[in-house]
Protein backbone atom coordinates (compact mmCIF):
# COMPACT_ATOMS: atom_id res chain seq x y z
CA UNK A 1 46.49 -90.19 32.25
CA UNK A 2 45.88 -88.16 35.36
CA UNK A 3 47.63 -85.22 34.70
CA UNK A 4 46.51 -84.75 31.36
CA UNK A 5 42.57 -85.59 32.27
CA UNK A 6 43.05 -82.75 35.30
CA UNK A 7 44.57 -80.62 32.46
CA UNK A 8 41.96 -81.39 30.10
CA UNK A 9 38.96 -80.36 32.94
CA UNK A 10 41.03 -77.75 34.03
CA UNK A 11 41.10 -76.10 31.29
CA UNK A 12 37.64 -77.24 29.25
CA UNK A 13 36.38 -73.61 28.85
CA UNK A 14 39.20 -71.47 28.88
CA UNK A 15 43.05 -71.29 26.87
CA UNK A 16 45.94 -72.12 29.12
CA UNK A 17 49.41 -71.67 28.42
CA UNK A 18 51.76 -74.74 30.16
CA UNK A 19 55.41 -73.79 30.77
CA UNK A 20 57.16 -76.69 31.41
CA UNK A 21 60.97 -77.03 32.65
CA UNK A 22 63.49 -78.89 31.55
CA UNK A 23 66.15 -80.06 33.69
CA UNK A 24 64.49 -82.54 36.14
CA UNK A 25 60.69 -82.47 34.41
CA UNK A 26 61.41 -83.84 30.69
CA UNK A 27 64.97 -84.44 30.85
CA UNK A 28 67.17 -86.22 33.44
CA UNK A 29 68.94 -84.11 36.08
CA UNK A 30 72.48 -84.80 37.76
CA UNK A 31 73.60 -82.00 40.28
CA UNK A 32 76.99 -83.09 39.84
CA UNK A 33 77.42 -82.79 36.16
CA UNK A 34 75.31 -79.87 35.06
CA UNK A 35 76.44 -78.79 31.57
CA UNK A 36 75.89 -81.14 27.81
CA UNK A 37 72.53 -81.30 28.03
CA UNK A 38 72.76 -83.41 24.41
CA UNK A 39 73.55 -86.34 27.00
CA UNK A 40 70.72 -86.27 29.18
CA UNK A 41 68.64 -89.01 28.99
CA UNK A 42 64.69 -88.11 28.09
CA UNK A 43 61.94 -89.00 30.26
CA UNK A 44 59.61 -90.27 28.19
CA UNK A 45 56.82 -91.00 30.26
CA UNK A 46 56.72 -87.25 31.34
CA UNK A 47 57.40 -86.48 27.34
CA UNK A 48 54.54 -88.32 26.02
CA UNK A 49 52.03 -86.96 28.86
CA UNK A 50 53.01 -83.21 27.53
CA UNK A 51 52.87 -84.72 24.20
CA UNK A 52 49.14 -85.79 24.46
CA UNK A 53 48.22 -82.14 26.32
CA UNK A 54 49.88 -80.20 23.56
CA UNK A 55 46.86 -81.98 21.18
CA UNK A 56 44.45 -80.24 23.48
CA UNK A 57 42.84 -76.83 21.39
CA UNK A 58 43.02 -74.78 24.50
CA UNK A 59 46.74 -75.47 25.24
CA UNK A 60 49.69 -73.83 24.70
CA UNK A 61 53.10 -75.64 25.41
CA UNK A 62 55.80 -73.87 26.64
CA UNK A 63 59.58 -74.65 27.37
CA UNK A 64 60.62 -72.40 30.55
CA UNK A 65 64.31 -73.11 31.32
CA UNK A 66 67.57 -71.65 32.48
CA UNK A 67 70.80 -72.34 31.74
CA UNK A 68 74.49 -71.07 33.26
CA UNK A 69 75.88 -70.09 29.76
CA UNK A 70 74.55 -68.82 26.54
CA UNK A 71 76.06 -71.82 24.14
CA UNK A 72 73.66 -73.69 26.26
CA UNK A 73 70.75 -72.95 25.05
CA UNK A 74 71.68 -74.13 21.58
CA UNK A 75 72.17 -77.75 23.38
CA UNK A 76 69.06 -77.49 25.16
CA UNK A 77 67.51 -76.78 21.81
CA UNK A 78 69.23 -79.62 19.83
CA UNK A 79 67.94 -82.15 22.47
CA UNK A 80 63.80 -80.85 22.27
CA UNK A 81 64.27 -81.19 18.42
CA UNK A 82 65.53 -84.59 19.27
CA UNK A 83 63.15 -85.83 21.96
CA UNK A 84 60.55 -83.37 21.87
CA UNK A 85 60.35 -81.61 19.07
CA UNK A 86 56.15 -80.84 19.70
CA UNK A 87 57.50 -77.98 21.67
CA UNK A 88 57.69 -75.31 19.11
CA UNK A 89 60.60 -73.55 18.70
CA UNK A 90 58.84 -69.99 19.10
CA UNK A 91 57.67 -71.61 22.12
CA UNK A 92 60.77 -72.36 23.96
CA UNK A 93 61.87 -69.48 26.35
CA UNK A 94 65.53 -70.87 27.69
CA UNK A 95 67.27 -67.82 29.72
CA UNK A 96 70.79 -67.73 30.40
CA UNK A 97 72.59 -66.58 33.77
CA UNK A 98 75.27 -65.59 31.75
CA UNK A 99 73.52 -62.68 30.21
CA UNK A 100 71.66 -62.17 34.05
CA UNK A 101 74.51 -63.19 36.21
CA UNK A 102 72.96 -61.52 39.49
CA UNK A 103 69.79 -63.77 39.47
CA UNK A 104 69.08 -66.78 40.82
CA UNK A 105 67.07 -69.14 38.42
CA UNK A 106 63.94 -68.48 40.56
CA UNK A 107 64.28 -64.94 40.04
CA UNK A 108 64.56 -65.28 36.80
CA UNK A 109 61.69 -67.44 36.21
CA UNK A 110 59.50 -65.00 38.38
CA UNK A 111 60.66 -62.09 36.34
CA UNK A 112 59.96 -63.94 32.84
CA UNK A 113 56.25 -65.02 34.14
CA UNK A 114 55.65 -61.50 36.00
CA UNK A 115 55.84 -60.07 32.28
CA UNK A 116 53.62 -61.97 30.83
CA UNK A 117 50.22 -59.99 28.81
CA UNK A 118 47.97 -62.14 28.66
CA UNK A 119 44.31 -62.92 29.33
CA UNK A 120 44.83 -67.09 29.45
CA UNK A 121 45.45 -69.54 32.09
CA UNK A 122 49.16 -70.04 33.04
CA UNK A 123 50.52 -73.14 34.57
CA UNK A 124 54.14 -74.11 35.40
CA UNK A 125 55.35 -77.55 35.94
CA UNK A 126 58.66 -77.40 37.76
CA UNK A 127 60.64 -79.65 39.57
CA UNK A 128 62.55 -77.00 41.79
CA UNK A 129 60.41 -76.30 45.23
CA UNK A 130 62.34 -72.89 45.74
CA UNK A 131 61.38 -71.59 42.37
CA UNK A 132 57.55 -73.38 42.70
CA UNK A 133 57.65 -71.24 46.32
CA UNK A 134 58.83 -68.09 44.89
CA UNK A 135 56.13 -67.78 42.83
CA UNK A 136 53.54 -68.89 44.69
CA UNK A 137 54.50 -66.18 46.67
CA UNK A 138 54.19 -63.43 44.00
CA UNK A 139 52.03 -64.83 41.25
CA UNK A 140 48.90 -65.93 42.81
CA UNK A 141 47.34 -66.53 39.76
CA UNK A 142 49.44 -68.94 38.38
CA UNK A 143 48.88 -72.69 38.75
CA UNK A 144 51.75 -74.52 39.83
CA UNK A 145 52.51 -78.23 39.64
CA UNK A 146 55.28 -80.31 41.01
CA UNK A 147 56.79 -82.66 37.78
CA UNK A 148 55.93 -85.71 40.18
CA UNK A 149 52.16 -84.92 39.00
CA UNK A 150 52.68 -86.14 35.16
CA UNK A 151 53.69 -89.38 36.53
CA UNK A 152 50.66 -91.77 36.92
């Protein structure tokens, strides 16, 4: 209930848009066996916290992901229509490194948020400190959260 009451004052007279990660924030992550996301277990307790801000009128909920290959984002998809399907589909922005294969996923968050147009509130929750530093870095004026914060 913390998060989602700091959300909720946060963003009490303006719109917000929340990209959320995957790997690591909503769904379990194993460095050694990257790859079928369809078998990675959800955690729920992070799931139902986004659930209850996504209720919110002044929130938008976004997926912000990457993935190494490009039949992976059809997985990733498959499992938020299974565990969380509240994140609409227009809504879910999963980038590939096989169609960038020069960028590193922090780059290629920074570059997906540094083309953003718009006049509301963004905030990324992210489990990965590099990509969290990297755009603190650049992007000022986002608001950044560690995934440890949706846990009460």
């Amino acid at each position: 209930m913390h998060f989602y009451n700091l959300i909720k004052r946060l963003t009490k007279d303006k719109k917000a848009i929340i990209y959320v990660d995957m790997d690591g924030v909503i769904a379990s992550y194993n460095v050694d066996k990257p790859g079928n996301f369809a078998l990675k277990r959800p955690l729920t307790t992070n799931i139902q916290t986004l659930s209850k801000l996504c209720k919110l009128k002044n929130i938008e909920l976004h997926i912000l992901s990457v993935c190494r290959f490009n039949n992976e984002i059809d997985d990733k998809n498959g499992w938020l229509d299974k565990y969380a399907s509240f994140f609409e589909k227009d809504k879910r922005h999963i980038i590939s490194k096989e169609k960038y294969p020069n960028y590193a996923s922090k780059e290629l968050k920074l570059n997906y948020l540094k083309s953003l147009k718009t006049d509301k509130q963004i905030i990324l929750i992210d489990d990965d400190n590099e990509i969290l530093n990297t755009i603190y870095k650049e992007l000022k004026n986002i608001i950044l959260y560690q995934d440890s914060e949706l846990i009460d």
